[in-house]
PDB file of N, CA and C in Angstrom:
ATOM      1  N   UNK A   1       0.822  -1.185   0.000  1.00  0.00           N
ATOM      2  CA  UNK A   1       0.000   0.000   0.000  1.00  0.00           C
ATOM      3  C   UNK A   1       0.868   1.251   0.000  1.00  0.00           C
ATOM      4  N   UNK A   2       1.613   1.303   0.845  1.00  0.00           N
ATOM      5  CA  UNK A   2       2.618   2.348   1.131  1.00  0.00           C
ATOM      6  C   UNK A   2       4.149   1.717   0.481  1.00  0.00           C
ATOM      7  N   UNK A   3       4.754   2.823  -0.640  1.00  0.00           N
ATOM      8  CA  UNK A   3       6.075   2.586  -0.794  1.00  0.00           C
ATOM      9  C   UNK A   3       7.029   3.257   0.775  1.00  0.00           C
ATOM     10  N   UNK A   4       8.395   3.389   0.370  1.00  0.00           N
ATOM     11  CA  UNK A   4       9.367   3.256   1.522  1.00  0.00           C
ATOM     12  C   UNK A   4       9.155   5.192   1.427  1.00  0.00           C
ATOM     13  N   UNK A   5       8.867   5.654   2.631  1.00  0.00           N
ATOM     14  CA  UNK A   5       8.422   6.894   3.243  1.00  0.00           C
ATOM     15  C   UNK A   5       9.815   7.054   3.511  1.00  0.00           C
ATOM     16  N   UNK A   6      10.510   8.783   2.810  1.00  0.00           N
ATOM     17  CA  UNK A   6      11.390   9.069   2.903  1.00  0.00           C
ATOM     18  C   UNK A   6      12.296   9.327   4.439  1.00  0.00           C
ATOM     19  N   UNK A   7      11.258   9.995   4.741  1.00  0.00           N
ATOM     20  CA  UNK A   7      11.603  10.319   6.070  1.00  0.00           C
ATOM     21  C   UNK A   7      11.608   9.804   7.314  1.00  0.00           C
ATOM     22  N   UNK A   8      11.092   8.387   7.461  1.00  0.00           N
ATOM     23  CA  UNK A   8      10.841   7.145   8.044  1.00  0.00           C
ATOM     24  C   UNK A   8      12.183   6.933   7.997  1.00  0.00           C
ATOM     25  N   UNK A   9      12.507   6.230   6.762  1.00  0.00           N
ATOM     26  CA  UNK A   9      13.750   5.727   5.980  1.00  0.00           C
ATOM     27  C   UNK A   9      14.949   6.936   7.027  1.00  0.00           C
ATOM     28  N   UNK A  10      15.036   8.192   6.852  1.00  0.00           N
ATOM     29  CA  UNK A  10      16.109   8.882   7.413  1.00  0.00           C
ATOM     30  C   UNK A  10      15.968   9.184   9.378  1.00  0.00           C
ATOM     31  N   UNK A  11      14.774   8.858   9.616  1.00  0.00           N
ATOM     32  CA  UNK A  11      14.522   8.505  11.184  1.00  0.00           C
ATOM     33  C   UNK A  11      15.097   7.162  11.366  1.00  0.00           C
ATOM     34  N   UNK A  12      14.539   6.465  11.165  1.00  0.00           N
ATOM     35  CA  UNK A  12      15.502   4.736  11.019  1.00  0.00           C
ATOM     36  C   UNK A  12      17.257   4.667  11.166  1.00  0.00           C
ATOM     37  N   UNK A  13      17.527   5.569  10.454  1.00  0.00           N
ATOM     38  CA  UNK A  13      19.312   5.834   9.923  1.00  0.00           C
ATOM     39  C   UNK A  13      19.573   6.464  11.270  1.00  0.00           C
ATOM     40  N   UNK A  14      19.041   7.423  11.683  1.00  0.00           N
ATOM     41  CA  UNK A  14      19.390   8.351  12.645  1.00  0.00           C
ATOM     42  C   UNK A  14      19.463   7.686  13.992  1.00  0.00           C
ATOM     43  N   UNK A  15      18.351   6.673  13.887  1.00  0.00           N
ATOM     44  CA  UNK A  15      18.245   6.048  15.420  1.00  0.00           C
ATOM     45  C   UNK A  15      19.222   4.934  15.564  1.00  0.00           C
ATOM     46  N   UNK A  16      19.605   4.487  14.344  1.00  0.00           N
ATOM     47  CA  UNK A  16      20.553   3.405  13.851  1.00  0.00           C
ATOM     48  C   UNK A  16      21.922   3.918  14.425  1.00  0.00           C
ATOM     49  N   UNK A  17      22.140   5.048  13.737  1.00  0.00           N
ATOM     50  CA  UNK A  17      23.637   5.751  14.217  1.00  0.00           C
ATOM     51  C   UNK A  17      23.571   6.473  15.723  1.00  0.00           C
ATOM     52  N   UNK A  18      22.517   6.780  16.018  1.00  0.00           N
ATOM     53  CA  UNK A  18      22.715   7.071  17.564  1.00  0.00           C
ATOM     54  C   UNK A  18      22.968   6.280  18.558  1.00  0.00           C
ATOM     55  N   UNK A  19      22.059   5.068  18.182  1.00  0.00           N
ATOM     56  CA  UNK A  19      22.210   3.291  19.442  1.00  0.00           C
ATOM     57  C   UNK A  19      23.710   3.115  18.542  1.00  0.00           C
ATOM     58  N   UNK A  20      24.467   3.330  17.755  1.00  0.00           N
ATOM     59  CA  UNK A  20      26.340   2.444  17.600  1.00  0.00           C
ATOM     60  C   UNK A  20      26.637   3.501  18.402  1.00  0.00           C
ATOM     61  N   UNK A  21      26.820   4.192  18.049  1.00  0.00           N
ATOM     62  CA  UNK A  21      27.308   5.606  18.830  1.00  0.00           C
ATOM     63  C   UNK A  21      27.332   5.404  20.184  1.00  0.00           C
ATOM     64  N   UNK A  22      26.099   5.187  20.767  1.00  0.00           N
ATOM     65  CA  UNK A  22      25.868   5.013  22.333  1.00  0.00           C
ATOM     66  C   UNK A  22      26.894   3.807  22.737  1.00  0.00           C
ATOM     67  N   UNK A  23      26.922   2.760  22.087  1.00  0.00           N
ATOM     68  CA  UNK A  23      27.725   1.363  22.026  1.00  0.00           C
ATOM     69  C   UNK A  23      29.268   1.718  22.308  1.00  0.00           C
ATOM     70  N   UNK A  24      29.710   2.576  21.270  1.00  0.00           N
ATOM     71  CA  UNK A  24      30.758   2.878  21.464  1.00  0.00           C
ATOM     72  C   UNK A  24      31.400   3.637  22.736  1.00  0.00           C
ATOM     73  N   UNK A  25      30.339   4.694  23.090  1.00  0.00           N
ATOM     74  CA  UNK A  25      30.596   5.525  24.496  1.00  0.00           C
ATOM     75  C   UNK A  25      30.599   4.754  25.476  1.00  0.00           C
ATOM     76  N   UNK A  26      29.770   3.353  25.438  1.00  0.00           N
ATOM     77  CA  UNK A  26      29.730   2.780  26.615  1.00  0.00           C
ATOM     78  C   UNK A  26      30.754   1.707  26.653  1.00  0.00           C
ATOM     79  N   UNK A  27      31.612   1.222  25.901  1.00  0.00           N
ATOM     80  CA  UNK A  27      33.142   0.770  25.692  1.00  0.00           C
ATOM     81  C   UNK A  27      33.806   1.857  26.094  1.00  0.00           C
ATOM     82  N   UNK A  28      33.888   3.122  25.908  1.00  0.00           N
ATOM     83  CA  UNK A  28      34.974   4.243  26.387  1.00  0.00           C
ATOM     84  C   UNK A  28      34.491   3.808  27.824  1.00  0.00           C
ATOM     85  N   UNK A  29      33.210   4.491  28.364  1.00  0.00           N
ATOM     86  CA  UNK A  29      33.413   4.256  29.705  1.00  0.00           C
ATOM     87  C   UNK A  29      33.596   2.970  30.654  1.00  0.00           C
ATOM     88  N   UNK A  30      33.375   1.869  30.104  1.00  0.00           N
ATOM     89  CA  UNK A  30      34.167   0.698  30.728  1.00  0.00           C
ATOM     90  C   UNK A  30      35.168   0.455  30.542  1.00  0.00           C
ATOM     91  N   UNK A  31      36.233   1.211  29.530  1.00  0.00           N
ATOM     92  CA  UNK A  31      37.591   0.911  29.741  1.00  0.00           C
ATOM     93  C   UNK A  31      38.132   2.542  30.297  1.00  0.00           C
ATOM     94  N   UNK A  32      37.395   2.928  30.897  1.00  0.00           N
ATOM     95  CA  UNK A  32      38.007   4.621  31.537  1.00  0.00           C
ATOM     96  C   UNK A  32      39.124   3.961  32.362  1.00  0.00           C
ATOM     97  N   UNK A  33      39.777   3.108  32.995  1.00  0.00           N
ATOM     98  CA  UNK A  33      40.942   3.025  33.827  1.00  0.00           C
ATOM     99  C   UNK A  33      41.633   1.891  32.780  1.00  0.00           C
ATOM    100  N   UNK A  34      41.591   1.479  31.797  1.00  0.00           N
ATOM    101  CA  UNK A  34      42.430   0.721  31.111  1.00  0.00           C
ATOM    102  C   UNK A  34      43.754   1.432  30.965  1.00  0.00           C
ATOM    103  N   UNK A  35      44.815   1.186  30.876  1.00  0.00           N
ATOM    104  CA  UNK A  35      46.000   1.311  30.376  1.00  0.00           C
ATOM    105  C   UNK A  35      46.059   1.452  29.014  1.00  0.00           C
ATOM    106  N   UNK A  36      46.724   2.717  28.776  1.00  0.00           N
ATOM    107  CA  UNK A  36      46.508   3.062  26.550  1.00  0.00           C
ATOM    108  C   UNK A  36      45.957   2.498  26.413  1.00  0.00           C
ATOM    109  N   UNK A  37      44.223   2.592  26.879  1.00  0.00           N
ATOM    110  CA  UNK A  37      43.116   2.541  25.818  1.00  0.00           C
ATOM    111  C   UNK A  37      42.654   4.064  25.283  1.00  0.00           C
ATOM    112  N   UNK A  38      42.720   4.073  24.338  1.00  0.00           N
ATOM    113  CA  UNK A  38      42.176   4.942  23.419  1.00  0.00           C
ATOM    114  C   UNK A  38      40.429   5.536  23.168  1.00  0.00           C
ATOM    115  N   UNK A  39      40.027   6.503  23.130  1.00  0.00           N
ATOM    116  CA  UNK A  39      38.545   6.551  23.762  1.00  0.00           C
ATOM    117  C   UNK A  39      38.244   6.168  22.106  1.00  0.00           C
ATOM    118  N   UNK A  40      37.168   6.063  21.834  1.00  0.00           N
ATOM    119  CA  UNK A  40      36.445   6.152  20.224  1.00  0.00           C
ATOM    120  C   UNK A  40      35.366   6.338  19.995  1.00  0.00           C
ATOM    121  N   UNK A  41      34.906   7.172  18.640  1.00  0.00           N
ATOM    122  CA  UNK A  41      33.486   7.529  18.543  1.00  0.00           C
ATOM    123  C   UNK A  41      33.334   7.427  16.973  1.00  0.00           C
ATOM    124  N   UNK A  42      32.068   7.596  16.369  1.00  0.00           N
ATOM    125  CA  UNK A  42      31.879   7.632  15.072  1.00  0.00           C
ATOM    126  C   UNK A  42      31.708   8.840  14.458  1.00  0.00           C
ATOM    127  N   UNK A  43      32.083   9.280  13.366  1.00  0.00           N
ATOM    128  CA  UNK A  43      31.203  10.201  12.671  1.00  0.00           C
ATOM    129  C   UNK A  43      30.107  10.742  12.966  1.00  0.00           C
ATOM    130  N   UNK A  44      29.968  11.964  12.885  1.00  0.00           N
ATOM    131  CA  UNK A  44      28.556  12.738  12.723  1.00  0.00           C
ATOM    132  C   UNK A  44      27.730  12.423  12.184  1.00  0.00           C
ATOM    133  N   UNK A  45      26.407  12.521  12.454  1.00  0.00           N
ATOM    134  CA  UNK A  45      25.063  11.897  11.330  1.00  0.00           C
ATOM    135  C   UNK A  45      25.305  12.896  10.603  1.00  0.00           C
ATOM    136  N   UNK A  46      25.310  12.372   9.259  1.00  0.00           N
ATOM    137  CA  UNK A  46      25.225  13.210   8.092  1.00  0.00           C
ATOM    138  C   UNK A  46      23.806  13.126   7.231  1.00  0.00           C
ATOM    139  N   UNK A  47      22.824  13.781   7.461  1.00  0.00           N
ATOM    140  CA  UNK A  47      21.409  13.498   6.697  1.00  0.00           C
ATOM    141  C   UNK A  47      22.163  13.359   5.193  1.00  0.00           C
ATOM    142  N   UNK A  48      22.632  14.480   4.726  1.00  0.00           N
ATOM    143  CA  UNK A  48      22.331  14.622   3.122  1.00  0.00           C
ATOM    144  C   UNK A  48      23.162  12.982   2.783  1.00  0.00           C
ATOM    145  N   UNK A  49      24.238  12.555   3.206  1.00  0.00           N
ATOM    146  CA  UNK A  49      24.360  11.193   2.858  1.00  0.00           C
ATOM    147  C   UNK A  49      23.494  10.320   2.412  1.00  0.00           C
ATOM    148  N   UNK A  50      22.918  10.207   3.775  1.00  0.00           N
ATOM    149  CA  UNK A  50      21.603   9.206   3.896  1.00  0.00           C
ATOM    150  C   UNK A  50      20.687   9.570   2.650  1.00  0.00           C
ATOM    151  N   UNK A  51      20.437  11.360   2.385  1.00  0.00           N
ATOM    152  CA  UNK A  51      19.656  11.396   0.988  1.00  0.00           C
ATOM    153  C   UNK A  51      19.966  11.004  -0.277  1.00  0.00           C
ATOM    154  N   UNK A  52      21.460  11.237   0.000  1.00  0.00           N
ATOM    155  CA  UNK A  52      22.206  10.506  -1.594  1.00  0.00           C
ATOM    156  C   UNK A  52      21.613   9.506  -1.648  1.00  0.00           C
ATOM    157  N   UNK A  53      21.932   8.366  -1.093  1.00  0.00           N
ATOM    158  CA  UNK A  53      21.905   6.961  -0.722  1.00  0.00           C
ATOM    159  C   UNK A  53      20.432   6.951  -0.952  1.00  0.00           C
ATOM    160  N   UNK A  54      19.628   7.135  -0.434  1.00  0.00           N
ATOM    161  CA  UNK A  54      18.048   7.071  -1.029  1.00  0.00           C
ATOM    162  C   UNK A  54      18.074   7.363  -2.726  1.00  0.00           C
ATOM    163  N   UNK A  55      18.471   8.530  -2.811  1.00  0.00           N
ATOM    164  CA  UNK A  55      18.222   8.636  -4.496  1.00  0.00           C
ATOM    165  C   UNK A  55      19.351   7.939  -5.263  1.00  0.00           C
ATOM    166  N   UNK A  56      19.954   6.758  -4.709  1.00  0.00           N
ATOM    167  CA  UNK A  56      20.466   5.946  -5.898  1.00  0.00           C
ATOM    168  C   UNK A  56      21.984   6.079  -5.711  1.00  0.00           C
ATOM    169  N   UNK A  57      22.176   6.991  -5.265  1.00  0.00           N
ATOM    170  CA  UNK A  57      24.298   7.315  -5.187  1.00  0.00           C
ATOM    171  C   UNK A  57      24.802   6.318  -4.484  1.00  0.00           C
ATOM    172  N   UNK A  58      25.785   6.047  -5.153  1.00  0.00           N
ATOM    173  CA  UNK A  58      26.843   4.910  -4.723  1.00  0.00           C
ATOM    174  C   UNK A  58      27.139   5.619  -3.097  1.00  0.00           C
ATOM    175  N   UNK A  59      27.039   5.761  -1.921  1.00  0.00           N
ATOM    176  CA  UNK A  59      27.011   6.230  -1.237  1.00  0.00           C
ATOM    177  C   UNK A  59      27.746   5.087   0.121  1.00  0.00           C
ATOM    178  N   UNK A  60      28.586   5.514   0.765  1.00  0.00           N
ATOM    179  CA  UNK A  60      28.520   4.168   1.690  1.00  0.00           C
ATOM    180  C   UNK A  60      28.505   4.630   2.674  1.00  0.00           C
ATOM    181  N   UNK A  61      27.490   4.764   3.364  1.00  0.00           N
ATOM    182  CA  UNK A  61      26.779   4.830   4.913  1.00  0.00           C
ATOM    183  C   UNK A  61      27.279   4.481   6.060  1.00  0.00           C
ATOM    184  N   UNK A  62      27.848   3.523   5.805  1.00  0.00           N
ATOM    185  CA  UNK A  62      28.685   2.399   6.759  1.00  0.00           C
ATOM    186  C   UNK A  62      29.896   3.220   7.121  1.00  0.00           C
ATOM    187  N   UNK A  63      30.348   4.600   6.361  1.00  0.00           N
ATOM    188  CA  UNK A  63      31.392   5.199   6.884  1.00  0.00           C
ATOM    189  C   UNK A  63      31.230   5.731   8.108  1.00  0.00           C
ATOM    190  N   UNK A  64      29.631   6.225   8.377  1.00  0.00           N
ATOM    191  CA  UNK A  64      29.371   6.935   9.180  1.00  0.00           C
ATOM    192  C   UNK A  64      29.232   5.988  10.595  1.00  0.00           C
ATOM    193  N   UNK A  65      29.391   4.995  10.552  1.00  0.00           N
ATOM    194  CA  UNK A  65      29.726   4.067  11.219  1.00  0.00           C
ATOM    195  C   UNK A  65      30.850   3.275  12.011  1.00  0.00           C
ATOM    196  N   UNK A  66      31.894   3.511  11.244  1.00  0.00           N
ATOM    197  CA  UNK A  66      32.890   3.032  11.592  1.00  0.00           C
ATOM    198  C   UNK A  66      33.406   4.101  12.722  1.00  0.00           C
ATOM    199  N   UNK A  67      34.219   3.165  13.769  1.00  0.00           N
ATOM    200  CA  UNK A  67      34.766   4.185  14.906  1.00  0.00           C
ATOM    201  C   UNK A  67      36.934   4.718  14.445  1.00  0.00           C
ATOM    202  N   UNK A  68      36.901   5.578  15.421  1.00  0.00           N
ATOM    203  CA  UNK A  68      37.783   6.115  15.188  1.00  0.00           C
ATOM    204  C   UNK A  68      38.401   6.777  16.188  1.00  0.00           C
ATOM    205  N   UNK A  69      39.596   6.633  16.469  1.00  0.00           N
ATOM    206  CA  UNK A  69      39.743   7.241  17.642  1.00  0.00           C
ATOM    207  C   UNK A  69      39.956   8.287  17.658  1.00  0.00           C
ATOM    208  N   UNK A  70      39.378   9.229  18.949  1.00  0.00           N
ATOM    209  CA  UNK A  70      38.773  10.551  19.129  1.00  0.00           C
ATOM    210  C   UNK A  70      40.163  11.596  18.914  1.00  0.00           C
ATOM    211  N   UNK A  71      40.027  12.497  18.731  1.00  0.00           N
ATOM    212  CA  UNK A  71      41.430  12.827  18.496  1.00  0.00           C
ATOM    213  C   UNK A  71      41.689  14.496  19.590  1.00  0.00           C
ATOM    214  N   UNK A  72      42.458  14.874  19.658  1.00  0.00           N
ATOM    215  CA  UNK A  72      42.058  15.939  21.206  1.00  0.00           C
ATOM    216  C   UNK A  72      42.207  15.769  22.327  1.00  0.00           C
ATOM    217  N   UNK A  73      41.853  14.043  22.896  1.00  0.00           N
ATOM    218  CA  UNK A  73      41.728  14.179  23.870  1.00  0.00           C
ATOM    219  C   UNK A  73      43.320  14.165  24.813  1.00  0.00           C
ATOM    220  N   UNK A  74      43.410  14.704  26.087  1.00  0.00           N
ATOM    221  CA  UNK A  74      44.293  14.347  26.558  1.00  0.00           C
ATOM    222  C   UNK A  74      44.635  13.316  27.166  1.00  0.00           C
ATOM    223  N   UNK A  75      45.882  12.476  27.485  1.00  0.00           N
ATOM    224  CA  UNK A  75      46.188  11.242  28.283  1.00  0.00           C
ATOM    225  C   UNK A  75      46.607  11.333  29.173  1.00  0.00           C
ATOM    226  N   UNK A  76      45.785  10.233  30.124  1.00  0.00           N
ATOM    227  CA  UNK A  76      46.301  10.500  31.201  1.00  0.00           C
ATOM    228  C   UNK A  76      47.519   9.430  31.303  1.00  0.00           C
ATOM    229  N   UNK A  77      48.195   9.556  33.008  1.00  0.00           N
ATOM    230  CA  UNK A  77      49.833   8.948  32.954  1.00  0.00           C
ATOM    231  C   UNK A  77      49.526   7.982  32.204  1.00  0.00           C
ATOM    232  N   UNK A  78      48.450   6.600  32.753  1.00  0.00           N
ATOM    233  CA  UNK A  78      48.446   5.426  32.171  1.00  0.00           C
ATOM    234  C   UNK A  78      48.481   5.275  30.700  1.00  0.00           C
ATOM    235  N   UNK A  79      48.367   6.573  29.944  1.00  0.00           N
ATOM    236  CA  UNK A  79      47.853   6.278  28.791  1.00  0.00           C
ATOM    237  C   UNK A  79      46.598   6.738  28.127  1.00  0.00           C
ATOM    238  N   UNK A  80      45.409   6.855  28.979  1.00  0.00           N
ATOM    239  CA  UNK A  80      44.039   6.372  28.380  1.00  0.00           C
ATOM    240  C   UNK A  80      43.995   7.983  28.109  1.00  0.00           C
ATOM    241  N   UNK A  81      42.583   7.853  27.054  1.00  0.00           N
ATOM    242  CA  UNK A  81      42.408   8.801  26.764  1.00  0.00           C
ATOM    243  C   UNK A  81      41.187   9.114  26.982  1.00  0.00           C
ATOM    244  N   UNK A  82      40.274   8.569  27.692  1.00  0.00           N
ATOM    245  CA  UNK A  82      38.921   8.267  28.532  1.00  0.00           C
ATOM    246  C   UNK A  82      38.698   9.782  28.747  1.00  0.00           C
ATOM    247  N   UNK A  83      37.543  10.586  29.038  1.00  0.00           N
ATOM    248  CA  UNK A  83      37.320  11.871  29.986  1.00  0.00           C
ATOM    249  C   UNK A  83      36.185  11.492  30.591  1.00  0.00           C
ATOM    250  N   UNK A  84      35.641  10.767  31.958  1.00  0.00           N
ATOM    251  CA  UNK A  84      34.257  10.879  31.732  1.00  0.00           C
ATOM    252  C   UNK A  84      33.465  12.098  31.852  1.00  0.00           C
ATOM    253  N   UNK A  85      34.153  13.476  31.669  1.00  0.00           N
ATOM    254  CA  UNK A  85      32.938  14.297  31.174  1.00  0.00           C
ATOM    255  C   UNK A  85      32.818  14.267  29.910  1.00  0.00           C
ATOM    256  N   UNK A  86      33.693  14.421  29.393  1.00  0.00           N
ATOM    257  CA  UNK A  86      33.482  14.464  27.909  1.00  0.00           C
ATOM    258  C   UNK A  86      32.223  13.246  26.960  1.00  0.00           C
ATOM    259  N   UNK A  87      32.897  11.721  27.922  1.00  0.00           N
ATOM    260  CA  UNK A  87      31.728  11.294  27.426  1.00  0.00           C
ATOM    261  C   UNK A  87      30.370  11.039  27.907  1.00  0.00           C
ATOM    262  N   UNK A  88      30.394  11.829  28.897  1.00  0.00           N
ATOM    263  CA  UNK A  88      28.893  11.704  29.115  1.00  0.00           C
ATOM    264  C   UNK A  88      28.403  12.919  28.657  1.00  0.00           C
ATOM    265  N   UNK A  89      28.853  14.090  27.995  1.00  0.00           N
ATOM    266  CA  UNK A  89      28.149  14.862  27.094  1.00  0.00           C
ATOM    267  C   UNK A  89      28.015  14.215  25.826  1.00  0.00           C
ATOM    268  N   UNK A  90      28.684  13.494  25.220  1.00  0.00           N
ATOM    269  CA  UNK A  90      29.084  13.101  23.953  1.00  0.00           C
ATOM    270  C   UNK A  90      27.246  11.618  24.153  1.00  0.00           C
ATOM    271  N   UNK A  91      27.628  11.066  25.532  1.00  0.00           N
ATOM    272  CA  UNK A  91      26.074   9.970  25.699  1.00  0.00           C
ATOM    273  C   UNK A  91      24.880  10.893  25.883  1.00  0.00           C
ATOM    274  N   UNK A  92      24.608  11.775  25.817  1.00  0.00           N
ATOM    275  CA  UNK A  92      23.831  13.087  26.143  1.00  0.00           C
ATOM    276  C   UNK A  92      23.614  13.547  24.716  1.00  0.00           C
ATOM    277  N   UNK A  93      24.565  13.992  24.173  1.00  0.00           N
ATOM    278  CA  UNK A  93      24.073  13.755  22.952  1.00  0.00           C
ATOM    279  C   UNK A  93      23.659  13.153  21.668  1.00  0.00           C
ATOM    280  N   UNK A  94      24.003  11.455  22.536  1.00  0.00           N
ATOM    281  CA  UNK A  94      23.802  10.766  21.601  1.00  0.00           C
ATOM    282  C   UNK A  94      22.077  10.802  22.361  1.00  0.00           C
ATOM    283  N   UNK A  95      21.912  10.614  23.152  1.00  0.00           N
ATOM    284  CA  UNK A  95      20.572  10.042  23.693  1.00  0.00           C
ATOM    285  C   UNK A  95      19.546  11.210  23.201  1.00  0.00           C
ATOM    286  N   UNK A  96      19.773  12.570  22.581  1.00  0.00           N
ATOM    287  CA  UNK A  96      18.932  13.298  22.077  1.00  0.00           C
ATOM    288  C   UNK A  96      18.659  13.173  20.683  1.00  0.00           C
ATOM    289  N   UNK A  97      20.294  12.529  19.801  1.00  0.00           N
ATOM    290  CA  UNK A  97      19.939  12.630  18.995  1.00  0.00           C
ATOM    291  C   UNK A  97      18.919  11.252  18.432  1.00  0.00           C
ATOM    292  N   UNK A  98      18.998  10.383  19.092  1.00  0.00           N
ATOM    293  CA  UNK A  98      17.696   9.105  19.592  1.00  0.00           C
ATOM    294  C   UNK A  98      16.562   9.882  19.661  1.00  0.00           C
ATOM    295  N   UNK A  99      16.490  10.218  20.717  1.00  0.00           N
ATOM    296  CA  UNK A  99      14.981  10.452  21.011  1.00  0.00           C
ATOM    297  C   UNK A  99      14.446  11.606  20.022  1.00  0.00           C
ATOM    298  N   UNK A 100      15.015  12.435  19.291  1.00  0.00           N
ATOM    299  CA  UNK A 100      14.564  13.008  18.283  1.00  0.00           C
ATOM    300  C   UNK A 100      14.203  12.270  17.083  1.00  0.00           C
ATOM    301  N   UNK A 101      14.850  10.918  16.504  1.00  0.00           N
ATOM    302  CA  UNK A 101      14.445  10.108  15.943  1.00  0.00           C
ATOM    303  C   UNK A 101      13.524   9.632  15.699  1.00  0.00           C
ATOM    304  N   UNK A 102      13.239   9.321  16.942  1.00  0.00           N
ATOM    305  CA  UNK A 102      11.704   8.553  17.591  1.00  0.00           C
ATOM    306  C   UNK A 102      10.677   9.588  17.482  1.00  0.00           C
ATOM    307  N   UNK A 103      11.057  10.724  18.184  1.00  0.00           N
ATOM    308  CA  UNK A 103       9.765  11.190  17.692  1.00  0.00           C
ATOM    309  C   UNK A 103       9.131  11.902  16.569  1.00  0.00           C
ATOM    310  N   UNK A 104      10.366  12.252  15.480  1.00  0.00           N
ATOM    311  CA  UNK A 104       9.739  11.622  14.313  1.00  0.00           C
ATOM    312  C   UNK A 104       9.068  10.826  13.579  1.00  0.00           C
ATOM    313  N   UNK A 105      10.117   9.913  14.146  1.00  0.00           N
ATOM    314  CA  UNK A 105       9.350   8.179  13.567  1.00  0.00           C
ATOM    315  C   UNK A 105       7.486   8.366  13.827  1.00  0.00           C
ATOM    316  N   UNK A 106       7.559   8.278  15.279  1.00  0.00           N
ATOM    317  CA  UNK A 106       6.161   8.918  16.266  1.00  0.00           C
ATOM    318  C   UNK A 106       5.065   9.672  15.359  1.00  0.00           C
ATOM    319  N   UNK A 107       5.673  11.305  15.021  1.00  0.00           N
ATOM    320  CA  UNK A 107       4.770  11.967  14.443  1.00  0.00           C
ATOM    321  C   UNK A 107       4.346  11.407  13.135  1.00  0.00           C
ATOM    322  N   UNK A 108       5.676  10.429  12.393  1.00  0.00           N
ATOM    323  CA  UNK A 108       5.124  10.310  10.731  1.00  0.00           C
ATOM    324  C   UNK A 108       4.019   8.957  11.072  1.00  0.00           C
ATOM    325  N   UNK A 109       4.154   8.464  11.699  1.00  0.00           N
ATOM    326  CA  UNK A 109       3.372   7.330  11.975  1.00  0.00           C
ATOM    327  C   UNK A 109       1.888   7.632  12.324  1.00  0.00           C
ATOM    328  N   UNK A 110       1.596   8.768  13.443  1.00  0.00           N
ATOM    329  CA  UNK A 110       0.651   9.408  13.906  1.00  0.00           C
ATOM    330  C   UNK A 110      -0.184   9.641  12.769  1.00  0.00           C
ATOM    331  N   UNK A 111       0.763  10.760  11.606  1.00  0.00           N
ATOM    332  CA  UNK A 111       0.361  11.387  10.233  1.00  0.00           C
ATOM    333  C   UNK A 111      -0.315  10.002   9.590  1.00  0.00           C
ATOM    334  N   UNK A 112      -0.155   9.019   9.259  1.00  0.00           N
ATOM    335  CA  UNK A 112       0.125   8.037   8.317  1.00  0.00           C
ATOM    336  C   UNK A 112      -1.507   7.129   9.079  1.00  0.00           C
ATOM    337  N   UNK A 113      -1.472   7.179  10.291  1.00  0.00           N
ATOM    338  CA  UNK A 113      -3.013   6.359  11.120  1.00  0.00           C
ATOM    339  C   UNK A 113      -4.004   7.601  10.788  1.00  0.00           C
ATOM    340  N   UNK A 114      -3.699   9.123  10.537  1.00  0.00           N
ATOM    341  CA  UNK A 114      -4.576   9.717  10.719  1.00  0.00           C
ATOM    342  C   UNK A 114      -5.195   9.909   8.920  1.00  0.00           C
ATOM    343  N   UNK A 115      -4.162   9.536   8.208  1.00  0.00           N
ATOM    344  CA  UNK A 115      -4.438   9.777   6.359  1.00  0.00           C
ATOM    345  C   UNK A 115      -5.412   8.621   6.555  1.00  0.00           C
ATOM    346  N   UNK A 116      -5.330   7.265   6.789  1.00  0.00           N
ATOM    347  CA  UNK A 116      -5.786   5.924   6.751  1.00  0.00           C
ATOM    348  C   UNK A 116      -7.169   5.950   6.627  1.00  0.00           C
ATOM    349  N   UNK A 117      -7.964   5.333   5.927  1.00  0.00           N
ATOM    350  CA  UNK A 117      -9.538   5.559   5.840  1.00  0.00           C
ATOM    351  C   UNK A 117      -9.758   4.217   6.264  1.00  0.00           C
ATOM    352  N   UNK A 118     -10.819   3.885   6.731  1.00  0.00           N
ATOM    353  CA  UNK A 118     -10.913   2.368   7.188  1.00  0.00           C
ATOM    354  C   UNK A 118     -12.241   2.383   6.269  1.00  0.00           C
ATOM    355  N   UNK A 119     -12.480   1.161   5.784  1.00  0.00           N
ATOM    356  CA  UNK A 119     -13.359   0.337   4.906  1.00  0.00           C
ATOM    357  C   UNK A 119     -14.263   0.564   5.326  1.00  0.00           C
ATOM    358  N   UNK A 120     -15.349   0.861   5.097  1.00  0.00           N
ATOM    359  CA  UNK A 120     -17.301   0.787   5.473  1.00  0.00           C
ATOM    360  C   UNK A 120     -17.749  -0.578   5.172  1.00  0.00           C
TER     361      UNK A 120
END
């Protein structure tokens, strides 16, 4: 009935890259006292990507995915490069950029029960 709803499709991506993202922060903060561990995070959500990639462009998404280690941060003696403030702003903003997802997802869905005509 319904083809693939654009903006569904780029809520999906968004909530996708916010839960790795979160994944990753929560490896930084369980290795915050490791010895040279290195903190890591992914790429920025990039919408217009995600739009390429809808309209057909060889596009690979999966970049925005891959981790990398953070670069800036300072080390401490042991090595690590952990801050836990840093990443609990960095989980702070992952957890908004989630829940903004959702409630997209939320409103287009809302939109989509309220277009719906039910059969007589």
């Amino acid at each position: 009935m319904f083809g693939k709803i654009d903006l569904l499709t780029k809520a999906s991506a968004m909530a996708r890259h916010a839960a790795t993202r979160h994944g990753y922060i929560s490896e930084n903060l369980a290795n915050a006292d490791t010895p040279n561990y290195k903190a890591r995070d992914i790429a920025k959500f990039n919408p217009e990507a995600v739009k390429r990639a809808m309209e057909g462009d060889k596009v690979d998404l999966n970049m925005m995915m891959r981790p990398t280690v953070t670069k800036g941060l300072e080390a401490s003696p042991n090595g690590n490069t952990v801050s836990l403030e840093d990443q609990l702003g960095r989980a702070a903003d992952a957890k908004a950029q989630h829940e903004t997802a959702l409630a997209v997802y939320k409103k287009a869905m809302d939109l989509l029960r309220l277009s719906y005509k039910a059969p007589r």
